[in-house]
Protein backbone atom coordinates (compact mmCIF):
# COMPACT_ATOMS: atom_id res chain seq x y z
CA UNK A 1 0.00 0.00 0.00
CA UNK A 2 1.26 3.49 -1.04
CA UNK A 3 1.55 5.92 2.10
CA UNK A 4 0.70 8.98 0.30
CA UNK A 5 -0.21 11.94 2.57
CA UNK A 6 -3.74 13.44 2.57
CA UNK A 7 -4.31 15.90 5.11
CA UNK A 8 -2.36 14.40 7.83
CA UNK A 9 -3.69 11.57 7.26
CA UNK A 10 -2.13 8.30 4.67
CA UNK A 11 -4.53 7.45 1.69
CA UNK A 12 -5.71 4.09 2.11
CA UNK A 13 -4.87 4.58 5.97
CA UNK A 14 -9.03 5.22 6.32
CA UNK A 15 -9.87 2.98 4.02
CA UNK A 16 -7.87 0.32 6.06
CA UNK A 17 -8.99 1.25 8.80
CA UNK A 18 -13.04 0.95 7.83
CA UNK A 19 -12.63 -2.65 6.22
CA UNK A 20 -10.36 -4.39 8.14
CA UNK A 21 -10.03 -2.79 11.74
CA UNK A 22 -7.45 -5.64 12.84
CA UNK A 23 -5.34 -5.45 10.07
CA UNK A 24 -5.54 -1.67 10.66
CA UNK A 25 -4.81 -2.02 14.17
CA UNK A 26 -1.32 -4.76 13.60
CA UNK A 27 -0.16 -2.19 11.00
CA UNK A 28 0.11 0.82 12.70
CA UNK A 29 1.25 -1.08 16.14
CA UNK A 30 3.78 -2.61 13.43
CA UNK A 31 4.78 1.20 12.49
CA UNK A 32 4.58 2.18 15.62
CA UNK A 33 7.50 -0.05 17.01
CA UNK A 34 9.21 0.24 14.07
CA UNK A 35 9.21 4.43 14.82
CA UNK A 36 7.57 5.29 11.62
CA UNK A 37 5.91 7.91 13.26
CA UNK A 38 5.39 9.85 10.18
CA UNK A 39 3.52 6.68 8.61
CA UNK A 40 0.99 6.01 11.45
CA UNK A 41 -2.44 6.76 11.34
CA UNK A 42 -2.73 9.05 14.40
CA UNK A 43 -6.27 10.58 13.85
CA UNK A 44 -7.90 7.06 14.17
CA UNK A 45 -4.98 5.67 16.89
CA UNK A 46 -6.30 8.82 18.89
CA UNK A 47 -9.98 8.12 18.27
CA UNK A 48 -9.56 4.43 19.42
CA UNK A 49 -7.75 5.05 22.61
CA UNK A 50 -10.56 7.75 23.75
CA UNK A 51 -12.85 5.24 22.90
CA UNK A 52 -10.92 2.87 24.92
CA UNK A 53 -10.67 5.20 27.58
CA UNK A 54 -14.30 5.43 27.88
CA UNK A 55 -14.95 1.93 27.66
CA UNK A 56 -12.91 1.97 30.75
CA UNK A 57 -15.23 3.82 32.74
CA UNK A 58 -18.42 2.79 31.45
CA UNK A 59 -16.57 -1.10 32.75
CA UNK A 60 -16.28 0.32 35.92
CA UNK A 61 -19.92 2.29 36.18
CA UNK A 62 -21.53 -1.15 35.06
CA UNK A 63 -19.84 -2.83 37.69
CA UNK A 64 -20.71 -0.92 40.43
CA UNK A 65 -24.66 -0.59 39.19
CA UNK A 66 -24.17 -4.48 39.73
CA UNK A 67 -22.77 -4.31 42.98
CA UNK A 68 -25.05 -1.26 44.47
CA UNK A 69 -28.54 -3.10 43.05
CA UNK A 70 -27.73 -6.63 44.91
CA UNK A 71 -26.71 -4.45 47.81
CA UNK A 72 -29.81 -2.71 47.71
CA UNK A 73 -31.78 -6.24 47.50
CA UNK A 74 -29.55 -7.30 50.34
CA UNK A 75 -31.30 -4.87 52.07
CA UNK A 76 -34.82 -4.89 50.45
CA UNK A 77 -35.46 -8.57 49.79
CA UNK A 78 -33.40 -10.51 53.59
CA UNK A 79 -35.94 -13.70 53.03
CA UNK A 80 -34.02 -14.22 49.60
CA UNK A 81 -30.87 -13.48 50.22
CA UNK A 82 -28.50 -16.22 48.52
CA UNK A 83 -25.24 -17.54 47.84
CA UNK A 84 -25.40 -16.42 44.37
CA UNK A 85 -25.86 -12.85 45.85
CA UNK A 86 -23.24 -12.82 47.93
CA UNK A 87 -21.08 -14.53 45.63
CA UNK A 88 -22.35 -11.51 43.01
CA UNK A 89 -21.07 -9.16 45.30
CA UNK A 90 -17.78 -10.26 46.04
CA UNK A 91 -17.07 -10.99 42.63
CA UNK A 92 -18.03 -7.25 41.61
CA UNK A 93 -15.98 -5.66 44.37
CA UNK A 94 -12.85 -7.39 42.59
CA UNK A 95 -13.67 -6.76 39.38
CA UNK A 96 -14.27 -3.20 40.74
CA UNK A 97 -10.29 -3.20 42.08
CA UNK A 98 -9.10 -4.99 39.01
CA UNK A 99 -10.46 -1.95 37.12
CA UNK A 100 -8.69 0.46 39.52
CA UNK A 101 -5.69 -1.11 39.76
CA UNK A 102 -5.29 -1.47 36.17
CA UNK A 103 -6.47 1.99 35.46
CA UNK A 104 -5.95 3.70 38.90
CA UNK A 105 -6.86 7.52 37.36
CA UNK A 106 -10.36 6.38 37.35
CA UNK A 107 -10.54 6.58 41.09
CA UNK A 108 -10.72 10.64 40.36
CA UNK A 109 -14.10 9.61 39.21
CA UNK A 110 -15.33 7.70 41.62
CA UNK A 111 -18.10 10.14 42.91
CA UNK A 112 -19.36 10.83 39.81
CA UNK A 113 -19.30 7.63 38.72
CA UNK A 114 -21.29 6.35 41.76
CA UNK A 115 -23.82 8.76 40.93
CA UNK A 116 -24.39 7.23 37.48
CA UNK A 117 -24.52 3.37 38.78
CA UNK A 118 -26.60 4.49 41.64
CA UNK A 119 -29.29 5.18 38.86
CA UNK A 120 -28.72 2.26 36.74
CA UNK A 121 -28.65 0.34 40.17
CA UNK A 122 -32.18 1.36 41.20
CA UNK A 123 -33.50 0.19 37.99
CA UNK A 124 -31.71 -3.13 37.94
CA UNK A 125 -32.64 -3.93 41.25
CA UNK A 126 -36.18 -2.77 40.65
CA UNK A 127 -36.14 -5.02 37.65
CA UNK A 128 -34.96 -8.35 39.53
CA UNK A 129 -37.23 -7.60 42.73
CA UNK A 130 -40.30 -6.33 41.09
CA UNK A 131 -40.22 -3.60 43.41
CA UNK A 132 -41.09 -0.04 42.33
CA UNK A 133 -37.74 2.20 42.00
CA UNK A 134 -39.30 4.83 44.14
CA UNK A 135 -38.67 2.30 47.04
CA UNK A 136 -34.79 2.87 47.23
CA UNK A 137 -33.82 5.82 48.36
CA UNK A 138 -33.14 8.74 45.82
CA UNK A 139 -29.56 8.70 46.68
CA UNK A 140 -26.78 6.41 47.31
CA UNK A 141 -26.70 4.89 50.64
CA UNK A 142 -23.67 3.36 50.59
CA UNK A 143 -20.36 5.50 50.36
CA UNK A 144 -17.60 3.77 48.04
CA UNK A 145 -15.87 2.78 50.95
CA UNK A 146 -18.73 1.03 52.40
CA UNK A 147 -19.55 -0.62 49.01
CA UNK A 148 -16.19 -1.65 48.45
CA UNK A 149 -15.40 -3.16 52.97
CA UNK A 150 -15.44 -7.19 52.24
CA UNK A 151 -16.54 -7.11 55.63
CA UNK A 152 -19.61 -5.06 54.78
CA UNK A 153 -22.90 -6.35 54.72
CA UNK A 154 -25.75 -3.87 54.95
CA UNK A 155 -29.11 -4.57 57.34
């Protein structure tokens, strides 16, 4: 393929990149290592690792709208607690610091993303209880400290 420059950008680079995103992708990692900076196909390298980025924290909001709804049935539904939802809980809390620990500038979020699963929370757990969301409380009980305490179990 000719690397012909077109506004800052490599003809055929685009076209690449639209029809075959992994050939794309071993390319430019290929040019990359190989310091052909001048030959990469920065605009779309740029665009995935924003996306990536935000992938990132949507992980991490999903995660804790897990954990917060089956604390919030904890809570709401003690005749049916389970295994499975403590097991569900554990396993989000470490998936939770797996997140963190591989990304650990995401914990600058943390209170806004708590917000945001707090909302998806109340509809999940809603959802799986068959209890109206207006019987959680508007706002987060739990801190991310409390969420996160192994040793926490909410009554």
């Amino acid at each position: 393929m000719q690397n012909l420059k077109v506004k800052g950008k490599h003809a055929g680079s685009d076209q690449l990149y639209e029809k075959d995103f992994y050939a794309w992708a071993n390319k430019n990692a290929e040019l990359l290592r190989a310091g052909r900076l001048s030959e990469v196909d920065a605009g779309n390298i740029a665009e995935e690792l924003e996306t990536m980025g935000r992938s990132e924290k949507r992980e991490l909001t999903n995660r804790l709208a897990v954990l917060l709804a089956h604390l919030l049935k904890w809570v709401f539904q003690p005749e049916l607690r389970s295994n499975s939802w403590k097991y569900t809980i554990r396993g989000q809390r470490d998936d939770i610091l797996d997140i963190l620990e591989e990304s650990p500038s995401l914990r600058s979020e943390i209170d806004e993303r708590l917000v945001k699963a707090y909302e998806k929370a109340t509809r999940l757990a809603a959802e799986q209880t068959g209890l109206e969301e207006g019987n959680f409380p508007a706002n987060c009980p739990y801190s991310f400290d409390q969420a996160m305490d192994k040793d926490f179990w909410p009554e």
